[in-house]
PDB file of N, CA and C in Angstrom:
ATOM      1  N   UNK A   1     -73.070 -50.497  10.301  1.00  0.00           N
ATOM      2  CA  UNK A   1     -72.977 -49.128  10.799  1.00  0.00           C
ATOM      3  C   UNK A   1     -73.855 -48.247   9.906  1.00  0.00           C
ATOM      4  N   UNK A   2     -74.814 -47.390  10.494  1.00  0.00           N
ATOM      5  CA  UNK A   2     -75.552 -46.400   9.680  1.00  0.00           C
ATOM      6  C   UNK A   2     -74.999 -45.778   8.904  1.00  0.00           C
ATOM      7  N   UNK A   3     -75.676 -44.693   7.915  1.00  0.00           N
ATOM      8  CA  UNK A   3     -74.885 -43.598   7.255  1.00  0.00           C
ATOM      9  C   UNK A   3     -74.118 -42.887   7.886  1.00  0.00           C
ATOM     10  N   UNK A   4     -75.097 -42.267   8.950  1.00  0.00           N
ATOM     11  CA  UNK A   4     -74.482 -41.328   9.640  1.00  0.00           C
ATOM     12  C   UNK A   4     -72.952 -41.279  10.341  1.00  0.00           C
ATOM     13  N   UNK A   5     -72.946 -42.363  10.975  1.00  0.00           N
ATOM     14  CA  UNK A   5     -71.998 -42.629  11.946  1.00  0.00           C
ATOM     15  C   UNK A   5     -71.106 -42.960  11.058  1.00  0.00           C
ATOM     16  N   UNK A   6     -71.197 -43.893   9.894  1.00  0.00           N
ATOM     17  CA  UNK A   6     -70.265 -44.258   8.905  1.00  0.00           C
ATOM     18  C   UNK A   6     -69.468 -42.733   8.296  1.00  0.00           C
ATOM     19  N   UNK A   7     -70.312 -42.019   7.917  1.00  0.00           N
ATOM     20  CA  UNK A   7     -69.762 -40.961   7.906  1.00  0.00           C
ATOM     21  C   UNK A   7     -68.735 -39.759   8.525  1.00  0.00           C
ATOM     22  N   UNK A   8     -69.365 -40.135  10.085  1.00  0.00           N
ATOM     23  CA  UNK A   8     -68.359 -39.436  10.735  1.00  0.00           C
ATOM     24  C   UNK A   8     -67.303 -40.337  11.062  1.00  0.00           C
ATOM     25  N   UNK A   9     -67.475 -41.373  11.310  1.00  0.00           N
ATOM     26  CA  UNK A   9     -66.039 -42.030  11.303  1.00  0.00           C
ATOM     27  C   UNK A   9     -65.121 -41.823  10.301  1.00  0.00           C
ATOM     28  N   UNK A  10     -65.501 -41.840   8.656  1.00  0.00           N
ATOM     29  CA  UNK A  10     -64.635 -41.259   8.163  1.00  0.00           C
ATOM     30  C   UNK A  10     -64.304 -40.026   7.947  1.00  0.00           C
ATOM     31  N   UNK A  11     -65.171 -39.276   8.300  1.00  0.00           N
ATOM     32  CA  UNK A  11     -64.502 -37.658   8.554  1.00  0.00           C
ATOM     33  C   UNK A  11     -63.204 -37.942  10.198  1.00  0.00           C
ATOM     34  N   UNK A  12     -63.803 -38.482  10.685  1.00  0.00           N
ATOM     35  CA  UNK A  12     -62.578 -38.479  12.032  1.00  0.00           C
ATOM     36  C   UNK A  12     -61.479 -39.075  11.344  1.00  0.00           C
ATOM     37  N   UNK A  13     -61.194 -40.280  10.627  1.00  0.00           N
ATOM     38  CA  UNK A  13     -60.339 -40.864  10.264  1.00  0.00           C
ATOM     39  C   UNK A  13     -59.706 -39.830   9.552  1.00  0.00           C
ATOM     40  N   UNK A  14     -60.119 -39.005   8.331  1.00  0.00           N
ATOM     41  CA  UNK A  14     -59.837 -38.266   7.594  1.00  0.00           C
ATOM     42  C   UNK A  14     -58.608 -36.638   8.241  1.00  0.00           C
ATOM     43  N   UNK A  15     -59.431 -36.474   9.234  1.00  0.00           N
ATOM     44  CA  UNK A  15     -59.121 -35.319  10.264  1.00  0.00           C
ATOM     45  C   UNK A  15     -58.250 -36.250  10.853  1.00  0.00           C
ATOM     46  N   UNK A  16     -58.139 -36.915  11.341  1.00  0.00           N
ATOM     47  CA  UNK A  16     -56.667 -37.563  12.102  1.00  0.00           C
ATOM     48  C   UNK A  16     -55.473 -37.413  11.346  1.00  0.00           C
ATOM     49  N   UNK A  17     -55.260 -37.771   9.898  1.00  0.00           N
ATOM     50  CA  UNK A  17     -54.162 -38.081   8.849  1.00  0.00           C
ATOM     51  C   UNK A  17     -54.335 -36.311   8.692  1.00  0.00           C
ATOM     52  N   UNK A  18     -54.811 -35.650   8.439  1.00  0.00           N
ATOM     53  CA  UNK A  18     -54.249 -34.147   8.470  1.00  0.00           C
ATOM     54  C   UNK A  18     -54.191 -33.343   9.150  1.00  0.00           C
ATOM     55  N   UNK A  19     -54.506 -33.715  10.619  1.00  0.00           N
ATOM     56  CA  UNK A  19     -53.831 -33.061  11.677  1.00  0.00           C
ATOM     57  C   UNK A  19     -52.390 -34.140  12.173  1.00  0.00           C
ATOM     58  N   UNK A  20     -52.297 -34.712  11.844  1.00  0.00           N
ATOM     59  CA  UNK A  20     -50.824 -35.757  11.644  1.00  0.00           C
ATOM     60  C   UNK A  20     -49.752 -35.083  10.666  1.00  0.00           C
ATOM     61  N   UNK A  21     -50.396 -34.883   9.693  1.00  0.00           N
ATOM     62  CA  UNK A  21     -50.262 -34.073   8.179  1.00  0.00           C
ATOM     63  C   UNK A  21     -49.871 -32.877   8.766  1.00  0.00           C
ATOM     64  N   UNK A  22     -50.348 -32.209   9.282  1.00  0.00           N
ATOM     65  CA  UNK A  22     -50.328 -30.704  10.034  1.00  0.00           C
ATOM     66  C   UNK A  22     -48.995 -30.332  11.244  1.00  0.00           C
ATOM     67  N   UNK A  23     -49.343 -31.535  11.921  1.00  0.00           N
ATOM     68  CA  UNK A  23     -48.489 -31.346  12.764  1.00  0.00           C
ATOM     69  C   UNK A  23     -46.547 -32.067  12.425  1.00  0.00           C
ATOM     70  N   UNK A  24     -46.416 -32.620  11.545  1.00  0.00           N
ATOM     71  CA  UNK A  24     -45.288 -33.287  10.519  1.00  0.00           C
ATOM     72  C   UNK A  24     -44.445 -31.480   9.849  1.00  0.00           C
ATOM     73  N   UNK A  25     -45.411 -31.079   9.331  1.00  0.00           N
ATOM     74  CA  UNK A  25     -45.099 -30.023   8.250  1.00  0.00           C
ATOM     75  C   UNK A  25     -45.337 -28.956   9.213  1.00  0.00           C
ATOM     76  N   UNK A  26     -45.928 -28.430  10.128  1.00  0.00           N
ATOM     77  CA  UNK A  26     -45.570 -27.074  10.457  1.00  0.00           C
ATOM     78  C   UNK A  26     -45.337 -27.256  12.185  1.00  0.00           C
ATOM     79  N   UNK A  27     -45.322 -28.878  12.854  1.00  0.00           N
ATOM     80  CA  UNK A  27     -44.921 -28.928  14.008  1.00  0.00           C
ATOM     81  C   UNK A  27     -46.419 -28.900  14.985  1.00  0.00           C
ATOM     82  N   UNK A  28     -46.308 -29.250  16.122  1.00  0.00           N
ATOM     83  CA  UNK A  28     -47.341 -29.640  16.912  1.00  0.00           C
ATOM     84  C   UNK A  28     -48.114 -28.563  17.449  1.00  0.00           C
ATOM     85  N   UNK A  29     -49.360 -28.879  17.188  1.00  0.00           N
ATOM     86  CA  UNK A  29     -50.325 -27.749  17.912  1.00  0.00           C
ATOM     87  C   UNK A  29     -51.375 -27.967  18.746  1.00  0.00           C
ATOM     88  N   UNK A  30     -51.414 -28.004  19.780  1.00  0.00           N
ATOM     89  CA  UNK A  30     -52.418 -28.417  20.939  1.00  0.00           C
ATOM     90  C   UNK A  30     -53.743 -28.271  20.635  1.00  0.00           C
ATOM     91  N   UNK A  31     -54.206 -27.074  19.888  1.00  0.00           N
ATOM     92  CA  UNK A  31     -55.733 -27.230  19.603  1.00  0.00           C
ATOM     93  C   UNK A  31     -56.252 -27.962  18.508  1.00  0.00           C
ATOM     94  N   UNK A  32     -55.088 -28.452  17.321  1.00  0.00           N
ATOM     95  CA  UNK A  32     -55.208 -29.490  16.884  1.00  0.00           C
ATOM     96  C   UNK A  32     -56.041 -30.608  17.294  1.00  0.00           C
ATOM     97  N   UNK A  33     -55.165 -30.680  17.849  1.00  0.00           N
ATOM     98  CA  UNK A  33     -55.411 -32.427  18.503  1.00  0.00           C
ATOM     99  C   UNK A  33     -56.129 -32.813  19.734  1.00  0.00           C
ATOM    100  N   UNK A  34     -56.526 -31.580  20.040  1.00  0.00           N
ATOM    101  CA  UNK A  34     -57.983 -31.482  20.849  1.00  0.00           C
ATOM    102  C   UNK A  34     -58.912 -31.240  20.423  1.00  0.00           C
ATOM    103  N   UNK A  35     -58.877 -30.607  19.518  1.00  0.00           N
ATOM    104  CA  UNK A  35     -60.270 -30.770  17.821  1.00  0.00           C
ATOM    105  C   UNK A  35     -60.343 -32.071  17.669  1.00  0.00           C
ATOM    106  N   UNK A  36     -59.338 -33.008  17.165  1.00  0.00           N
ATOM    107  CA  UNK A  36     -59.242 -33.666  17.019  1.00  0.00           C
ATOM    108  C   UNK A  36     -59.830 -34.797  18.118  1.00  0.00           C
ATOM    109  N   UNK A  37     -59.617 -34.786  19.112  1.00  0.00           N
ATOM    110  CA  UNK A  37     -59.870 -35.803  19.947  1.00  0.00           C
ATOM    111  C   UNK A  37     -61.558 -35.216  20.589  1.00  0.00           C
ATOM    112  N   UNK A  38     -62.082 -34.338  20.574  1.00  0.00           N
ATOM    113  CA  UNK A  38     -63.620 -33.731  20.709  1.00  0.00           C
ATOM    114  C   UNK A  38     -64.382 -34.699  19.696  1.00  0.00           C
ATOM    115  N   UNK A  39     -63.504 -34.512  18.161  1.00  0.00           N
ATOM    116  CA  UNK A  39     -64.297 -35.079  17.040  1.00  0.00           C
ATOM    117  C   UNK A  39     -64.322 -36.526  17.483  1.00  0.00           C
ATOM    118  N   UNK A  40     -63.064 -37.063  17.546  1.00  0.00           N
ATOM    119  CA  UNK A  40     -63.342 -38.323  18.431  1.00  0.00           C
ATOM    120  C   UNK A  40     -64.080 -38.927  18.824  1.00  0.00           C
ATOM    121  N   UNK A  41     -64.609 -38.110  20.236  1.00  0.00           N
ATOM    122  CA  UNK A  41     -65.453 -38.005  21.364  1.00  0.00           C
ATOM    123  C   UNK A  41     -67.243 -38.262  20.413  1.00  0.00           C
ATOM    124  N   UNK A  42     -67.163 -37.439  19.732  1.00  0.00           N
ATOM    125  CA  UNK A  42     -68.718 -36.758  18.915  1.00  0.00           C
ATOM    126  C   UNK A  42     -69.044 -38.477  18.290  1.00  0.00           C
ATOM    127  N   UNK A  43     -67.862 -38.793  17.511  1.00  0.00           N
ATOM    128  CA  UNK A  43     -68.089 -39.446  16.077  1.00  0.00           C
ATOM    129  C   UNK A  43     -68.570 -40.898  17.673  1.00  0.00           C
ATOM    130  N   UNK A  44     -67.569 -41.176  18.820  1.00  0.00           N
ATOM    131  CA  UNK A  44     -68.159 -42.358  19.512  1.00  0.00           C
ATOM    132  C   UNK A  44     -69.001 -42.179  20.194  1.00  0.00           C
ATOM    133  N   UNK A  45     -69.776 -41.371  20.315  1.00  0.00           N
ATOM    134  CA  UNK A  45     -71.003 -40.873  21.334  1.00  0.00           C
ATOM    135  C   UNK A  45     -72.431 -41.634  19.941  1.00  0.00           C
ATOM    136  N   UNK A  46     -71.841 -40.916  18.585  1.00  0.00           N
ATOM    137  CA  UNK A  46     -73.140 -41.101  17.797  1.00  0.00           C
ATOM    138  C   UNK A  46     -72.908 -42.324  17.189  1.00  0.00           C
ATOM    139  N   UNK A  47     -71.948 -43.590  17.320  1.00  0.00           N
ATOM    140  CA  UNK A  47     -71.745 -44.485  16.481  1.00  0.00           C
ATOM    141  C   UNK A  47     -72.532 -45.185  18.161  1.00  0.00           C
ATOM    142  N   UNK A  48     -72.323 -44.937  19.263  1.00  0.00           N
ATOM    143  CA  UNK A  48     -73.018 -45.565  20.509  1.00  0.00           C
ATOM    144  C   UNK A  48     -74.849 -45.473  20.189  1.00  0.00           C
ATOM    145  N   UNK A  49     -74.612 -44.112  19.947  1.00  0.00           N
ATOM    146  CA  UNK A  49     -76.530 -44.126  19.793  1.00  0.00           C
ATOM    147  C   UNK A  49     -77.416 -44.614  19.146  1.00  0.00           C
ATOM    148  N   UNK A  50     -76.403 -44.537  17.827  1.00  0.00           N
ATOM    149  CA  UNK A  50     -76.878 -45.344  16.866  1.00  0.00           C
ATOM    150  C   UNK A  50     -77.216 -47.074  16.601  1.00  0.00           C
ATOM    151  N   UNK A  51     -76.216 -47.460  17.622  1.00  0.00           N
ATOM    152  CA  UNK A  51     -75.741 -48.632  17.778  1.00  0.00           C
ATOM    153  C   UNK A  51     -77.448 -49.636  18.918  1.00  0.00           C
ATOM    154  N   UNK A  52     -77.582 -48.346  19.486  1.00  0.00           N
ATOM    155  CA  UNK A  52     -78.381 -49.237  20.537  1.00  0.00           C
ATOM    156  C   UNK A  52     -79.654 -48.774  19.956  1.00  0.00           C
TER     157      UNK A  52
END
């Protein structure tokens, strides 16, 4: 896996455990975890591009 993509995978990984973190300690928040799942979206779009 490139830098790049290596990178954002662990920023997504990272952002998952503290919006988990987030939502534990002050309760669930929808734009959370649609940040969350966009970043998702971003980090498998560029680990695809990269890939081919």
């Amino acid at each position: 896996m490139p830098g790049a993509a290596k990178g954002m995978a662990v920023t997504t990984v990272v952002a998952l455990v503290v919006a988990t973190a987030y939502s534990v300690a002050l309760g669930g928040n929808g734009w959370v975890w649609f940040a969350w799942v966009v970043l998702g979206l971003v980090t498998l779009g560029l680990v695809s591009a990269e890939g081919s």
